[in-house]
Protein backbone atom coordinates (compact mmCIF):
# COMPACT_ATOMS: atom_id res chain seq x y z
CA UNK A 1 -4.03 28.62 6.02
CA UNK A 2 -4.19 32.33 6.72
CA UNK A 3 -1.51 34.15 7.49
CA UNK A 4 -1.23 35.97 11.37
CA UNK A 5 -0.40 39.07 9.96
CA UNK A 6 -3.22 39.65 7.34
CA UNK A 7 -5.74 41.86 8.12
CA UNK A 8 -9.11 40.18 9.11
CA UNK A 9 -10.71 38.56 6.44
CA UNK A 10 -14.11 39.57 5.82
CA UNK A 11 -16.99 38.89 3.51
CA UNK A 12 -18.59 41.08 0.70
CA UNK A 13 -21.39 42.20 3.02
CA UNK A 14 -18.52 43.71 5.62
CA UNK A 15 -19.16 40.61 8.09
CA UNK A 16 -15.95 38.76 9.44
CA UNK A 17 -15.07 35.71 7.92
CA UNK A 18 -15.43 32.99 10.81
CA UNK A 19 -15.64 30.07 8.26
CA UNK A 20 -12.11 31.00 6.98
CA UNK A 21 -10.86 30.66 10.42
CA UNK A 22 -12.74 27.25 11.33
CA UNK A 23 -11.11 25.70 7.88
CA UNK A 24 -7.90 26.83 9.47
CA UNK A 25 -8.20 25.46 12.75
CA UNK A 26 -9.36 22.44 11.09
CA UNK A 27 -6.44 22.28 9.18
CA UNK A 28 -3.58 22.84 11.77
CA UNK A 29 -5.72 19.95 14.38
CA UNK A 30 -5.73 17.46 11.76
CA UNK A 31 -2.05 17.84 10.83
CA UNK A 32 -1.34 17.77 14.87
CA UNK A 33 -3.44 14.46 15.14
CA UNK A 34 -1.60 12.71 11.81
CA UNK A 35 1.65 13.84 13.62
CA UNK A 36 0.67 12.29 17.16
CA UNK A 37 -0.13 9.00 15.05
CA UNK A 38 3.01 8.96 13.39
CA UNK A 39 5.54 9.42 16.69
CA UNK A 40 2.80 6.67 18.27
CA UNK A 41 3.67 4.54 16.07
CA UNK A 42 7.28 4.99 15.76
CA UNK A 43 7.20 4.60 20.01
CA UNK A 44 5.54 1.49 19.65
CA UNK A 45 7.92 -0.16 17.04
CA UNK A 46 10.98 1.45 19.63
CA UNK A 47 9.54 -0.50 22.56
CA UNK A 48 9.11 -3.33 20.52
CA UNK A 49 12.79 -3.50 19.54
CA UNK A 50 13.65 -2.43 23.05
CA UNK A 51 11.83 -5.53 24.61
CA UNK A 52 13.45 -8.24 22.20
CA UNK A 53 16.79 -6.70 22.84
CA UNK A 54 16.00 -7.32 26.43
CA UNK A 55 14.65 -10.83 25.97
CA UNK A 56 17.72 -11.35 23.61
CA UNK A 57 20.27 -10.38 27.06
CA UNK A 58 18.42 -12.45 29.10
CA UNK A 59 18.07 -15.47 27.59
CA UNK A 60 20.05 -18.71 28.79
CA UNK A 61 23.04 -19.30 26.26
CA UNK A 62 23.12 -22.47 24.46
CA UNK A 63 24.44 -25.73 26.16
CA UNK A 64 28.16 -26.68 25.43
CA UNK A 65 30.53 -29.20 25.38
CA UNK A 66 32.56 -27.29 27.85
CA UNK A 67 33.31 -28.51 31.79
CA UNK A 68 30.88 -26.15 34.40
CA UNK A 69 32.59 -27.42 37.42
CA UNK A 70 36.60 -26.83 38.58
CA UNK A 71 37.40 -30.50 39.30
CA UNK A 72 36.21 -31.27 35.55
CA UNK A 73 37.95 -28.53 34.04
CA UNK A 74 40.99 -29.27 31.73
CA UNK A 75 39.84 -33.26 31.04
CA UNK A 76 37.81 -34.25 28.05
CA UNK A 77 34.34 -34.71 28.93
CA UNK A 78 32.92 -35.85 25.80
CA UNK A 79 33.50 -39.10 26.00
CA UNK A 80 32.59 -39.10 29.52
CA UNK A 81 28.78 -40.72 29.96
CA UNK A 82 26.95 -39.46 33.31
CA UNK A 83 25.61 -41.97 35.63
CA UNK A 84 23.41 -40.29 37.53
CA UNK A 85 21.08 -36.96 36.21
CA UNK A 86 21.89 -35.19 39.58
CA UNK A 87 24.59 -32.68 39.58
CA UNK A 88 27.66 -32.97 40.85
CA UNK A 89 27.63 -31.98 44.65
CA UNK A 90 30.53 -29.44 44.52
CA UNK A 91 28.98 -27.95 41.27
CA UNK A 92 26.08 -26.30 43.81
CA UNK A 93 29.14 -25.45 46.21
CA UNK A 94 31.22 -23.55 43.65
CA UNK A 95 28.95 -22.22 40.72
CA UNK A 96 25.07 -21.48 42.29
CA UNK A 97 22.70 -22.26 39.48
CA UNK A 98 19.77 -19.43 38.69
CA UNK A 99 16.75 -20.78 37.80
């Protein structure tokens, strides 16, 4: 690339030099477009890892052995065998389930 300060570049015939300048031009838009590729690229793979982190918060934690409702809480439940798939009515009452 040519440098701002140097005089005008001409040919041997006296003529300016307009070629000179094209290549330049050329040059400095085809570095500016490989740039814009790059940081597109690099913002895509950012909003990538910005979703899963996302989907990573808001996912449902895994089940556990562990009592969800006050009456329950403090007795072994493990060995306890449900008789019914329903929830407990106080469980709606005291802990509101998202779903």
């Amino acid at each position: 690339m040519s440098d701002p300060l140097e005089p005008i570049r001409r040919r041997p015939d006296g003529s300016i030099d307009f070629d000179r300048y094209r290549a330049d031009i050329h040059a400095v838009r085809h570095q500016a477009m490989r740039d814009a590729s790059k940081l597109g690229a690099t913002l895509k793979i950012a909003a990538a890892i910005a979703v899963m982190l996302v989907a990573i918060a808001v996912a449902p934690s895994p089940p556990t052995d562990d009592a969800s409702c006050r009456s329950c809480a403090g007795r072994d439940v493990s060995r306890l065998k449900l008789t019914s798939t329903l929830p407990h009515r106080h469980d709606a009452a005291v802990v509101p389930q998202l779903r």
